[in-house]
PDB file of N, CA and C in Angstrom:
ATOM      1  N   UNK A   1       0.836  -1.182   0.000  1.00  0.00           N
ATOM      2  CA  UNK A   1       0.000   0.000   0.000  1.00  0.00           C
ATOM      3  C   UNK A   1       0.878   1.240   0.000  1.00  0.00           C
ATOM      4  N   UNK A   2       0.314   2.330  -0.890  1.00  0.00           N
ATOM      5  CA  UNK A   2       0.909   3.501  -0.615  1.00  0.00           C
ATOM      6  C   UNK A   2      -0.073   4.453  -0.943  1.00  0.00           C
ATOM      7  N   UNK A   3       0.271   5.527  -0.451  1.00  0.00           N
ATOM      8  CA  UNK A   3      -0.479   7.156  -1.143  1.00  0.00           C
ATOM      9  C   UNK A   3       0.115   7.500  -2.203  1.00  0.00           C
ATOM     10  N   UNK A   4      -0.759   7.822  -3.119  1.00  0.00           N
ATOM     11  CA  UNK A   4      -0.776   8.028  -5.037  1.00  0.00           C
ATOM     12  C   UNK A   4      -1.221   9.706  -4.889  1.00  0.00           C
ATOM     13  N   UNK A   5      -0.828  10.150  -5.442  1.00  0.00           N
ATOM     14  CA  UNK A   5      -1.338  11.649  -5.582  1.00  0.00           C
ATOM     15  C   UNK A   5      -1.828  11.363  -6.775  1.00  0.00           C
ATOM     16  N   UNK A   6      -3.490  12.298  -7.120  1.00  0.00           N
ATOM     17  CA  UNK A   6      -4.464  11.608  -7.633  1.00  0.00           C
ATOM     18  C   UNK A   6      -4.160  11.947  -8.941  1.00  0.00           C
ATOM     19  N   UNK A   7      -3.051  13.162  -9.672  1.00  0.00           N
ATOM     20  CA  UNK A   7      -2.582  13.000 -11.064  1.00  0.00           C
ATOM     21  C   UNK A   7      -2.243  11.697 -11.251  1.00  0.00           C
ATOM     22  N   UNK A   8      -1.604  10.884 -10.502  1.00  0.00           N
ATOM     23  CA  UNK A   8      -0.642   9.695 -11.121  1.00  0.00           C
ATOM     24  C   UNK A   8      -1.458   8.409 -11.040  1.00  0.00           C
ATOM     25  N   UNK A   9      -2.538   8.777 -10.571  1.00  0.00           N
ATOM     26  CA  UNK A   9      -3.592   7.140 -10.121  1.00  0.00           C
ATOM     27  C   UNK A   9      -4.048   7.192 -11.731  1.00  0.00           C
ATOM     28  N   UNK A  10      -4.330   6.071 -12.015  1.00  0.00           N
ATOM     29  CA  UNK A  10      -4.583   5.361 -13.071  1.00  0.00           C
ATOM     30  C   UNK A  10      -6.180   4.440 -13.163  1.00  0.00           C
ATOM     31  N   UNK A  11      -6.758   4.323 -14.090  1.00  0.00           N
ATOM     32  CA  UNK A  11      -7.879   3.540 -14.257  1.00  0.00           C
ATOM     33  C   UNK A  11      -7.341   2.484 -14.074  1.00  0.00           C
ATOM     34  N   UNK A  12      -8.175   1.514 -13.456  1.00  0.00           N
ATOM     35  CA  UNK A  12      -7.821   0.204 -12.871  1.00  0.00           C
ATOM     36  C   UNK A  12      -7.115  -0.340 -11.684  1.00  0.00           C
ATOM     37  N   UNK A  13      -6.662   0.623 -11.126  1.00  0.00           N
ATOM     38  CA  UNK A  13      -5.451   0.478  -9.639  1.00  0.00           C
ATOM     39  C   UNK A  13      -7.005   0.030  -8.982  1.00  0.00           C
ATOM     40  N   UNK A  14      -6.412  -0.227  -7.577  1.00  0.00           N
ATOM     41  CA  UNK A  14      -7.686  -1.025  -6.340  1.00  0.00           C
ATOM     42  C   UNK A  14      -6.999  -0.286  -5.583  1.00  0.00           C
ATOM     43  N   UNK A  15      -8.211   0.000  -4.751  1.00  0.00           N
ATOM     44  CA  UNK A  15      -8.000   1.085  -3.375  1.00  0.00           C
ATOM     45  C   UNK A  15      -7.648   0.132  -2.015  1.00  0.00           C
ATOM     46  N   UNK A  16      -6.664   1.115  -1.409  1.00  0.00           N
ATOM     47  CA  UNK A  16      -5.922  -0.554  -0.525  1.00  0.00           C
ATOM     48  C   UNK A  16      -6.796   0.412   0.920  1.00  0.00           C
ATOM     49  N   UNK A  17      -7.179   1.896   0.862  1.00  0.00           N
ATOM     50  CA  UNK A  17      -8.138   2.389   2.004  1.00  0.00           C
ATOM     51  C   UNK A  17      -8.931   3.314   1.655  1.00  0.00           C
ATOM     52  N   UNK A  18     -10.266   3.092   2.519  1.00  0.00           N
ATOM     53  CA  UNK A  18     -11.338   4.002   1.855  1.00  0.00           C
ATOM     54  C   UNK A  18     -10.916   5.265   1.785  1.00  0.00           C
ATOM     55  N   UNK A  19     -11.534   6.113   0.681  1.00  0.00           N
ATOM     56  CA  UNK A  19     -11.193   7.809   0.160  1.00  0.00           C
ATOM     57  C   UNK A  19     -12.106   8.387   0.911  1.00  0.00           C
ATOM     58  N   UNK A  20     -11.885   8.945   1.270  1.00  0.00           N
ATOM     59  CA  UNK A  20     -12.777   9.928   1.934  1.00  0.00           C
ATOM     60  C   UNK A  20     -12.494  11.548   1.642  1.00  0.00           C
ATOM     61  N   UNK A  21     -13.651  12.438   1.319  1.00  0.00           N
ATOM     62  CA  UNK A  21     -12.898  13.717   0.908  1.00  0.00           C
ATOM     63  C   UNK A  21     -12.916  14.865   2.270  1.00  0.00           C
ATOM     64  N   UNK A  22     -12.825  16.052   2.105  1.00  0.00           N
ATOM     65  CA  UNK A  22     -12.325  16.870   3.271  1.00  0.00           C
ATOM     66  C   UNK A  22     -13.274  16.843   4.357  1.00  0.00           C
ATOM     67  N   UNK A  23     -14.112  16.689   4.510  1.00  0.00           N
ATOM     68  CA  UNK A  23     -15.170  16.564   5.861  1.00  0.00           C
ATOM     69  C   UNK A  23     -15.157  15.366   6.461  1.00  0.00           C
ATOM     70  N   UNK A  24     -14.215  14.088   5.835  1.00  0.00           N
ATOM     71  CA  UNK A  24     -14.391  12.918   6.367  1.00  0.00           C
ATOM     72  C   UNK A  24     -15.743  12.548   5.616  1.00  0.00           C
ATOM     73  N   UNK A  25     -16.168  12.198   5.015  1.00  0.00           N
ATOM     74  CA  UNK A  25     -17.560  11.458   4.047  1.00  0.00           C
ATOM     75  C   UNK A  25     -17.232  10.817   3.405  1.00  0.00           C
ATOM     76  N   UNK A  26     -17.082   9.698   3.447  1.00  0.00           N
ATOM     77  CA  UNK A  26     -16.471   8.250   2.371  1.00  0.00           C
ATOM     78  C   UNK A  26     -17.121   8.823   0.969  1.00  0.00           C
ATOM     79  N   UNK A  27     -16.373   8.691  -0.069  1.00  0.00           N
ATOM     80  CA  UNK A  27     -16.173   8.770  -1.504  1.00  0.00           C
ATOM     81  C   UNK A  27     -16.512   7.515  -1.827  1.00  0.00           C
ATOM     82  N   UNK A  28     -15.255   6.646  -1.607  1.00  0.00           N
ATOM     83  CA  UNK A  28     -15.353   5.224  -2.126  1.00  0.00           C
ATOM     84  C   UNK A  28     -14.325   4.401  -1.215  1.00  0.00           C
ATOM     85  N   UNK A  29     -14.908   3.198  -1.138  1.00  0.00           N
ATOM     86  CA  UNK A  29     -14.468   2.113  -0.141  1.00  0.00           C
ATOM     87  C   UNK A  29     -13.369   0.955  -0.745  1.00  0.00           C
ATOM     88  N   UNK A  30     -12.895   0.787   0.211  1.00  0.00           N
ATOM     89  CA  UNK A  30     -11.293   0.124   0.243  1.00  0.00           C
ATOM     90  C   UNK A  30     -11.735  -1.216  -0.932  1.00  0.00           C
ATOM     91  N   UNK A  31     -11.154  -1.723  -1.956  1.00  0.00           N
ATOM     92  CA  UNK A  31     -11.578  -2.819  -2.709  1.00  0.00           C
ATOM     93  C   UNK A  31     -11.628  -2.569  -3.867  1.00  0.00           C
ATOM     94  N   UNK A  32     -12.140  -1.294  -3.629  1.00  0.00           N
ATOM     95  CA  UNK A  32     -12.774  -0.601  -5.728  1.00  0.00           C
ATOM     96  C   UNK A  32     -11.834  -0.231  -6.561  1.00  0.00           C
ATOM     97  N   UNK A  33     -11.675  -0.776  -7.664  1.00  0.00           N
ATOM     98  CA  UNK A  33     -11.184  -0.926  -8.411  1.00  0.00           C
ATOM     99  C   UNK A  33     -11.563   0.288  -9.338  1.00  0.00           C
ATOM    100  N   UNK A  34     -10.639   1.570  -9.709  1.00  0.00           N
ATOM    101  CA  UNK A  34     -10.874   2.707  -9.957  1.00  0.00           C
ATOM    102  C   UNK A  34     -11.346   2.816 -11.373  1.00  0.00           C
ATOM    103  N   UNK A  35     -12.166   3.516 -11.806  1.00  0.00           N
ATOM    104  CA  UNK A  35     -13.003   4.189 -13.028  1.00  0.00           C
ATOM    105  C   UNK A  35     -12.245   5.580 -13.246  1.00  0.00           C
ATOM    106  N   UNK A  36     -12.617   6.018 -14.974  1.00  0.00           N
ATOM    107  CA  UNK A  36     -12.232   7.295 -14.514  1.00  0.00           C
ATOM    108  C   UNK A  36     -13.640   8.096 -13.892  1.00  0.00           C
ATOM    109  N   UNK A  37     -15.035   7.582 -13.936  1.00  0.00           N
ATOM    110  CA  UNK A  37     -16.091   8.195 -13.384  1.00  0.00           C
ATOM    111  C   UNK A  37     -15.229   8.610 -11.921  1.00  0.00           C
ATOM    112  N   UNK A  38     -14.710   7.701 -11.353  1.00  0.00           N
ATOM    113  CA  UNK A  38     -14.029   7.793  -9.808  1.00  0.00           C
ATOM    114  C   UNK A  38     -13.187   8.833  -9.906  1.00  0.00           C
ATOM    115  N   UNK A  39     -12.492   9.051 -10.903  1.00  0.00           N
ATOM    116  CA  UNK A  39     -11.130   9.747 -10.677  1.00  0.00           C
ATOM    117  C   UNK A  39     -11.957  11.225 -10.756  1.00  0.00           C
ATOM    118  N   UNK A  40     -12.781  11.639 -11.567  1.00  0.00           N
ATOM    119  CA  UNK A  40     -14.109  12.777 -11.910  1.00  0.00           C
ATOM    120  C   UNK A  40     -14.570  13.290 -10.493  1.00  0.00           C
ATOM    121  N   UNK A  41     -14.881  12.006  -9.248  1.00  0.00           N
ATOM    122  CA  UNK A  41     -15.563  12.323  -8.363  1.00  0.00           C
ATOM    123  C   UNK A  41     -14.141  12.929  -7.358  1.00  0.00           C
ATOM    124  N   UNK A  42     -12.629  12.191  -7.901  1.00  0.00           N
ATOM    125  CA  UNK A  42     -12.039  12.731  -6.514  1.00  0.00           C
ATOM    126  C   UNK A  42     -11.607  14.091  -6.762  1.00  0.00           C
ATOM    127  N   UNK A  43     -11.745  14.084  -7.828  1.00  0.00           N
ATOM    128  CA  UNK A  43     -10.954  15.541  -8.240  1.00  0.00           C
ATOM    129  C   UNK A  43     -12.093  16.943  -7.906  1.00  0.00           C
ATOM    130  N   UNK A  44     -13.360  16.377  -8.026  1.00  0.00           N
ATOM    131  CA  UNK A  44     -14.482  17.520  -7.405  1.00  0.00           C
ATOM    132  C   UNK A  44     -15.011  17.939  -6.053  1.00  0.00           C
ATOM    133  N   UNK A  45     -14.378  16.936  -5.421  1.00  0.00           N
ATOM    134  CA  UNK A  45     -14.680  16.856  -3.508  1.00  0.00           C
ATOM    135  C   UNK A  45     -12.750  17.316  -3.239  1.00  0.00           C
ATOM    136  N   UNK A  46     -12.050  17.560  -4.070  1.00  0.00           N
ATOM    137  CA  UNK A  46     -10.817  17.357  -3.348  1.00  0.00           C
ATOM    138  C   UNK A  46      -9.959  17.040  -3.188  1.00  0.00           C
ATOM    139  N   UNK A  47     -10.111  15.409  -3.226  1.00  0.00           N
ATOM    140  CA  UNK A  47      -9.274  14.651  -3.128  1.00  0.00           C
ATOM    141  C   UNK A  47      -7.716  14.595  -3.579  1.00  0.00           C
ATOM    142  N   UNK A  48      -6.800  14.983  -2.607  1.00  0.00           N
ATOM    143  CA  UNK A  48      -5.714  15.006  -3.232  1.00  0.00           C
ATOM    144  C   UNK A  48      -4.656  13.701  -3.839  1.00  0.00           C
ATOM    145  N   UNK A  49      -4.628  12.731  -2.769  1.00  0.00           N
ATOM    146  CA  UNK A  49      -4.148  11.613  -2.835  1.00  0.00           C
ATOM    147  C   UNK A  49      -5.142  10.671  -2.615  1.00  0.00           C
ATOM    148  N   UNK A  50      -4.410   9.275  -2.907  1.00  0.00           N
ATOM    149  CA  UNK A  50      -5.624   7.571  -1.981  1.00  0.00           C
ATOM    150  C   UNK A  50      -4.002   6.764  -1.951  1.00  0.00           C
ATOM    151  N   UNK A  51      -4.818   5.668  -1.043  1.00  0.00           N
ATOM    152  CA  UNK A  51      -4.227   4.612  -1.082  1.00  0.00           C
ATOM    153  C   UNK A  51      -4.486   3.228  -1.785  1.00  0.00           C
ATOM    154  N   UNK A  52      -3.194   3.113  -2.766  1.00  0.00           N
ATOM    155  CA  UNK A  52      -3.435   1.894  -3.564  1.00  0.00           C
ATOM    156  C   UNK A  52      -2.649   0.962  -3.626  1.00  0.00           C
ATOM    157  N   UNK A  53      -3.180  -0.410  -3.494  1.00  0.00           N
ATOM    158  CA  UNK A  53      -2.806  -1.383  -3.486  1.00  0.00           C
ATOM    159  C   UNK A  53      -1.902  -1.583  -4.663  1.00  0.00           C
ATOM    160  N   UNK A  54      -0.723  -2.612  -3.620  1.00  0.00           N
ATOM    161  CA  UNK A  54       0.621  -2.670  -4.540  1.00  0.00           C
ATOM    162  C   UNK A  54       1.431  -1.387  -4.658  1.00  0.00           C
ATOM    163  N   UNK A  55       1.115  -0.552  -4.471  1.00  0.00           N
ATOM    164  CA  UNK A  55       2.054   0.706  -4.386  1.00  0.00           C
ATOM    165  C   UNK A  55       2.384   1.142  -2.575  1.00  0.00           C
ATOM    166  N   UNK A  56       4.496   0.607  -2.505  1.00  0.00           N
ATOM    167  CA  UNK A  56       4.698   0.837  -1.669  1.00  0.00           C
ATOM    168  C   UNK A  56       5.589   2.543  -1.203  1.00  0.00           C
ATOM    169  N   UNK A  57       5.119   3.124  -0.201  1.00  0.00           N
ATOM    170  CA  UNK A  57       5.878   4.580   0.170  1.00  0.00           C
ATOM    171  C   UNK A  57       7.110   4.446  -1.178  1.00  0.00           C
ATOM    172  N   UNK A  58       8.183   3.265  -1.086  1.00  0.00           N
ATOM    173  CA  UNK A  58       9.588   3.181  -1.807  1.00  0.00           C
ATOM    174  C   UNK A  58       9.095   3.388  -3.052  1.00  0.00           C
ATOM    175  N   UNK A  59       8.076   2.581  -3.806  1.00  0.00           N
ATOM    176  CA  UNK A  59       7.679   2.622  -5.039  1.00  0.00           C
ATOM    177  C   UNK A  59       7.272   4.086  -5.616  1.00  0.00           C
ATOM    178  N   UNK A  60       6.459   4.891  -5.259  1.00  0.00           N
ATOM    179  CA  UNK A  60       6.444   6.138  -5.584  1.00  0.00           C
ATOM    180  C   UNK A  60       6.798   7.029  -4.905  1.00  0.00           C
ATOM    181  N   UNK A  61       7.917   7.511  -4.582  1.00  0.00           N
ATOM    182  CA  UNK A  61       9.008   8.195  -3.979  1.00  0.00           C
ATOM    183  C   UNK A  61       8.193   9.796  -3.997  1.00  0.00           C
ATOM    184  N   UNK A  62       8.271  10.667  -5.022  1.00  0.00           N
ATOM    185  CA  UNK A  62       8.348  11.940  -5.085  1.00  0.00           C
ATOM    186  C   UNK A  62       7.031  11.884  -5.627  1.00  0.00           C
ATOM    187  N   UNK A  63       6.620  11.119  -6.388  1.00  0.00           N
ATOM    188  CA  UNK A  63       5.019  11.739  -7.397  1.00  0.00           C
ATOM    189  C   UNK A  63       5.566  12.503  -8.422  1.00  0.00           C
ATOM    190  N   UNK A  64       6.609  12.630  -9.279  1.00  0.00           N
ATOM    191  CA  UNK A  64       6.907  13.480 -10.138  1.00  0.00           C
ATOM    192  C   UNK A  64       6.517  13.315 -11.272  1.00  0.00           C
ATOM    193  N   UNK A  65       5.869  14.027 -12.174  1.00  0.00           N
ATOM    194  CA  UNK A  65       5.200  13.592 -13.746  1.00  0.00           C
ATOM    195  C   UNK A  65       6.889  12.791 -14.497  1.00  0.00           C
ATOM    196  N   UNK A  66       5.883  12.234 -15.324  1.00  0.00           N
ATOM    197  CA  UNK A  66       7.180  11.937 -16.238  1.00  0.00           C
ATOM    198  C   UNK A  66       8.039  13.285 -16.986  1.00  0.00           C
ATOM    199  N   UNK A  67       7.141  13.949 -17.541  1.00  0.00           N
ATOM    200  CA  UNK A  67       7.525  15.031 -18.132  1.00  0.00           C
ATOM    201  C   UNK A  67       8.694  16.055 -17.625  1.00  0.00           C
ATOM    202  N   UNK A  68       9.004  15.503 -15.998  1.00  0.00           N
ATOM    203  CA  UNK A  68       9.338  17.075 -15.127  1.00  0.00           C
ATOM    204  C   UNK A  68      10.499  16.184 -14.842  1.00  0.00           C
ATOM    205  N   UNK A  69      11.660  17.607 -15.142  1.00  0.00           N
ATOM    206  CA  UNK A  69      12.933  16.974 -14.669  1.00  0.00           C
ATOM    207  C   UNK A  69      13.512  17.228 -12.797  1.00  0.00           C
ATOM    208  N   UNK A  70      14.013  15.688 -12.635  1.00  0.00           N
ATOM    209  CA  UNK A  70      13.776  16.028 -11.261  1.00  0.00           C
ATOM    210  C   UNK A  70      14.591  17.332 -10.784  1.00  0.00           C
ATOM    211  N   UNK A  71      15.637  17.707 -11.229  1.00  0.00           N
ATOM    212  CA  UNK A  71      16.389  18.763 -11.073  1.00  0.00           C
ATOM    213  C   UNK A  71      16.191  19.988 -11.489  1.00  0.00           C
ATOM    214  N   UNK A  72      15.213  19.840 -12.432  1.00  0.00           N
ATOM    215  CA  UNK A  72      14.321  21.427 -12.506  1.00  0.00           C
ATOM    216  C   UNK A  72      13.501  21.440 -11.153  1.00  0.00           C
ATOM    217  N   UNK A  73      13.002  20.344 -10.803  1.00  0.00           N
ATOM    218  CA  UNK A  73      11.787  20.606  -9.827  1.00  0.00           C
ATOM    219  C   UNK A  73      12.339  21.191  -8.540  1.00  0.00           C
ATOM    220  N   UNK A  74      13.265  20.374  -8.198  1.00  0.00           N
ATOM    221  CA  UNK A  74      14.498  20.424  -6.725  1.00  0.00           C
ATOM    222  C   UNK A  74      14.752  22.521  -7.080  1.00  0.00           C
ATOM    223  N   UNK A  75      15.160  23.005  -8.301  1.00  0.00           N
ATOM    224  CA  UNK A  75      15.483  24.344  -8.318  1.00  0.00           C
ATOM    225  C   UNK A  75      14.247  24.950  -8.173  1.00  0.00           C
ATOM    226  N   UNK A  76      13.387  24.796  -8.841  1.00  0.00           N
ATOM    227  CA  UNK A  76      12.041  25.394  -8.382  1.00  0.00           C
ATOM    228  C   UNK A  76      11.373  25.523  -7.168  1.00  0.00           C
ATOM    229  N   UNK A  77      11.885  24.610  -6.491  1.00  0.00           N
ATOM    230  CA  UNK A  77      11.282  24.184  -4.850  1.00  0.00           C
ATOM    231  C   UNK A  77      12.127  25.590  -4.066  1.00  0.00           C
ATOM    232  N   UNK A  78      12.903  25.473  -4.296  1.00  0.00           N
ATOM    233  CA  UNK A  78      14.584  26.491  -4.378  1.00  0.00           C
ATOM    234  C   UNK A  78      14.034  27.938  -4.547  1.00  0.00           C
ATOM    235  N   UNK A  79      13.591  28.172  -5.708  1.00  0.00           N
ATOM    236  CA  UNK A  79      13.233  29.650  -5.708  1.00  0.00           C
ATOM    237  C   UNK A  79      12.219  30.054  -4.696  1.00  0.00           C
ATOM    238  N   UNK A  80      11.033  28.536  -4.612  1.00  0.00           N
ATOM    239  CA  UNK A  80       9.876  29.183  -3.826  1.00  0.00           C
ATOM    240  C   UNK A  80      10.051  29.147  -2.457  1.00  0.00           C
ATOM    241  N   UNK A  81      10.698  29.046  -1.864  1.00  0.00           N
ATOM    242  CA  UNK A  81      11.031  28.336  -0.745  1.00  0.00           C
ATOM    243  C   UNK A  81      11.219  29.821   0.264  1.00  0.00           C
ATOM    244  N   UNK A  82      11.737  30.748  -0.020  1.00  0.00           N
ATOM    245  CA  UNK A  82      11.004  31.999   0.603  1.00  0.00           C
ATOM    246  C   UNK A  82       9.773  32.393   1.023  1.00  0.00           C
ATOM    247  N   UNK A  83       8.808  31.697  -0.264  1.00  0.00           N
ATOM    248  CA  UNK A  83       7.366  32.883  -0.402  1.00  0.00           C
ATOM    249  C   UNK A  83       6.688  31.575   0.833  1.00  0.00           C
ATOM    250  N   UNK A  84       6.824  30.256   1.316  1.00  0.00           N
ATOM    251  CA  UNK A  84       6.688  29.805   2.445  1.00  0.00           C
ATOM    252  C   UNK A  84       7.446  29.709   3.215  1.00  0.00           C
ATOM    253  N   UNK A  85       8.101  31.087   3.916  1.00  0.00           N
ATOM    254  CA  UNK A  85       8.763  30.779   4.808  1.00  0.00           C
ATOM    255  C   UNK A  85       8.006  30.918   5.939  1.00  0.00           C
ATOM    256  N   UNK A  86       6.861  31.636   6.292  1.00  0.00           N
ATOM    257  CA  UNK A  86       5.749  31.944   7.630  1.00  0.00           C
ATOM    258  C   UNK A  86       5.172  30.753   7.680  1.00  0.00           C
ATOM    259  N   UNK A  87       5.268  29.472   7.087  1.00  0.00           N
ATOM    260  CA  UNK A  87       4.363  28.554   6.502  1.00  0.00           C
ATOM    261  C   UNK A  87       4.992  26.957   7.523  1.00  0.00           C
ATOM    262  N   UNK A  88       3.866  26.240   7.516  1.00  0.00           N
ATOM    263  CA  UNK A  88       4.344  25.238   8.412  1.00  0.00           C
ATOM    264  C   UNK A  88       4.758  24.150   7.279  1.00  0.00           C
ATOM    265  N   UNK A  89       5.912  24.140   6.861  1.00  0.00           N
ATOM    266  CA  UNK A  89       6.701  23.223   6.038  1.00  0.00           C
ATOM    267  C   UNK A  89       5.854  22.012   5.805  1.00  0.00           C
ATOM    268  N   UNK A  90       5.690  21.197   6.833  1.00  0.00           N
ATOM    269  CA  UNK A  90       5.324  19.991   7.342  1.00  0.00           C
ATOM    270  C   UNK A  90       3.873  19.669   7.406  1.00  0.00           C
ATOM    271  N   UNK A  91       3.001  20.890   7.220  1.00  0.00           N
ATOM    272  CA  UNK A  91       1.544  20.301   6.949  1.00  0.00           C
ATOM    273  C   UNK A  91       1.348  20.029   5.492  1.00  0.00           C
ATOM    274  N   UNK A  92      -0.015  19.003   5.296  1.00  0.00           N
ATOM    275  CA  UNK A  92       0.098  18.026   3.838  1.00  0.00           C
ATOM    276  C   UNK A  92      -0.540  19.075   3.296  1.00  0.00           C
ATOM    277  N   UNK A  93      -1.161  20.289   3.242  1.00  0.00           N
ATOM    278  CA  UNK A  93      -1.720  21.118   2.416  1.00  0.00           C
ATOM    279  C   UNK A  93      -0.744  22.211   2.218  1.00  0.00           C
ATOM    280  N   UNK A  94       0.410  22.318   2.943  1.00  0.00           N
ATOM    281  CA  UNK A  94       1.424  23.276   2.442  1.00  0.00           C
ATOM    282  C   UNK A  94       2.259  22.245   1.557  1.00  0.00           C
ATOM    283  N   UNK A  95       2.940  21.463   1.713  1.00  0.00           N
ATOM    284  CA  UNK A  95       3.294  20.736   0.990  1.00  0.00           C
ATOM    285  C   UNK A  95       2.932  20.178  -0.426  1.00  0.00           C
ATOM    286  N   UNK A  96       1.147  20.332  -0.379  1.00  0.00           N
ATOM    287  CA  UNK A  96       0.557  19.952  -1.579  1.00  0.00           C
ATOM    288  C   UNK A  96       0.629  21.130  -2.207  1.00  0.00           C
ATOM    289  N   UNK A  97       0.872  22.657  -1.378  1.00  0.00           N
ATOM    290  CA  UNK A  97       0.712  23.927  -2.471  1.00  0.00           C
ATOM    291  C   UNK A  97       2.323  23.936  -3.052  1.00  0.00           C
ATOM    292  N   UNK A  98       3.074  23.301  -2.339  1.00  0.00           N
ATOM    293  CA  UNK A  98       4.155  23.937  -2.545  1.00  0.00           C
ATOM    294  C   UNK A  98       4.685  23.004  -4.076  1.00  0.00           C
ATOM    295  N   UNK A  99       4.193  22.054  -4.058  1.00  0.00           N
ATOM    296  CA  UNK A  99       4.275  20.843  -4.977  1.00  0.00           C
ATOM    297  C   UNK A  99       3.898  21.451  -6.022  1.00  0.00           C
ATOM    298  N   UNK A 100       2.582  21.773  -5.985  1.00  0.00           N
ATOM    299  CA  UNK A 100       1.928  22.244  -7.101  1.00  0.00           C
ATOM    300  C   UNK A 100       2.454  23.713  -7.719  1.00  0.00           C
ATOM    301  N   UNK A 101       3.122  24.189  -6.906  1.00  0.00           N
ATOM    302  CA  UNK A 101       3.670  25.420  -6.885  1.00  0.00           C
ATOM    303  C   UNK A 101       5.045  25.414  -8.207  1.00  0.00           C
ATOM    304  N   UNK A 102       5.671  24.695  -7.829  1.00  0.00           N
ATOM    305  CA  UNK A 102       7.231  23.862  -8.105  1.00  0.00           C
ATOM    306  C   UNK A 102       7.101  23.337  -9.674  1.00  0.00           C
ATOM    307  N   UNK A 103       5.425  22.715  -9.781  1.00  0.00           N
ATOM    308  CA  UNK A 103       5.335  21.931 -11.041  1.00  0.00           C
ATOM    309  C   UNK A 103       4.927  23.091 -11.987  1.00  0.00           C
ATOM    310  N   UNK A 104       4.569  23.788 -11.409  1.00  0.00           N
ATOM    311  CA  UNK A 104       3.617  25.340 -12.272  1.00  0.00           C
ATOM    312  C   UNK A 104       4.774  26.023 -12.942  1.00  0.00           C
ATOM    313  N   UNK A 105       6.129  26.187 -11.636  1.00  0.00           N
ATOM    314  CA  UNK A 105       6.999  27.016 -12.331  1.00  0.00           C
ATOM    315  C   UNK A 105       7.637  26.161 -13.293  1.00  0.00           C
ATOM    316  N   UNK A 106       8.090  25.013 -12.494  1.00  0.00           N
ATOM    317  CA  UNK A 106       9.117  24.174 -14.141  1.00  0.00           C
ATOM    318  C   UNK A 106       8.431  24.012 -15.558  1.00  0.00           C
ATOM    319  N   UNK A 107       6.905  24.010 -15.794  1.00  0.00           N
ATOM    320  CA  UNK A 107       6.018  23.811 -16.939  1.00  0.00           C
ATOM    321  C   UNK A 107       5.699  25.047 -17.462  1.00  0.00           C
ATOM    322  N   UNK A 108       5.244  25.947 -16.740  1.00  0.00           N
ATOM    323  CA  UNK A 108       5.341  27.653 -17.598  1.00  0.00           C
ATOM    324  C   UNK A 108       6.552  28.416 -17.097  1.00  0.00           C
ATOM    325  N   UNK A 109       7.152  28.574 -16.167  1.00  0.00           N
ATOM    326  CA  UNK A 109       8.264  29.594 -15.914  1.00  0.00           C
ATOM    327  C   UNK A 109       7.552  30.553 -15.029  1.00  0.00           C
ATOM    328  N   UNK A 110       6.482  30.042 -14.304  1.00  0.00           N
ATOM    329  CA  UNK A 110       5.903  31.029 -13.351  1.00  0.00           C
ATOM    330  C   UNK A 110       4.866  30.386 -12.294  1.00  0.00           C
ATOM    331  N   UNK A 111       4.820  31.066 -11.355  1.00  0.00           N
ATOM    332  CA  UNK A 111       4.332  30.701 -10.135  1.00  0.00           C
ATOM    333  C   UNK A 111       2.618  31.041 -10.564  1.00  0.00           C
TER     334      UNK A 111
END
């Protein structure tokens, strides 16, 4: 089992724990075998990541697109890394902005 950030989940993976989106309200339950109807529903409640079976923490390391070089991303993290400095490093929604932040600049050249 691991957490998939929901760009990289794929039609057909199986959910190794139920999704639930930001209020805690089950989405979909541990077993289901993903649709993209599913992938439609996580992306409109939220959902940033799930957990899927066969994918261990080691196996998807960073979540990085194929497209993105890891060493552009590492410099990009680099530039932004000021504009969160008041910011609690370590919570999963700073982390998810900062991610998304990082991928924005290496793909257009801007935040």
């Amino acid at each position: 089992m691991g957490k998939v950030a929901i760009e990289n989940i794929e039609t057909g993976m199986v959910l190794a724990s139920d999704v639930c989106d930001r209020s805690g309200r089950m989405l979909l339950g541990a077993g289901a075998e993903l649709t993209q109807k599913h992938l439609v529903i996580f992306h409109t409640w939220g959902v940033l990541e799930a957990d899927i079976s066969g994918h261990g923490s080691d196996e998807v390391p960073d979540q990085i697109p194929a497209d993105v070089d890891p060493m552009e991303l590492a410099d990009a993290e680099e530039e932004l890394a000021p504009l969160f400095r008041h910011t609690n490093r370590n919570h999963p929604a700073i982390i998810e902005l900062m991610r998304l932040a990082a991928l924005g600049k290496v793909h257009h050249g801007t935040v």
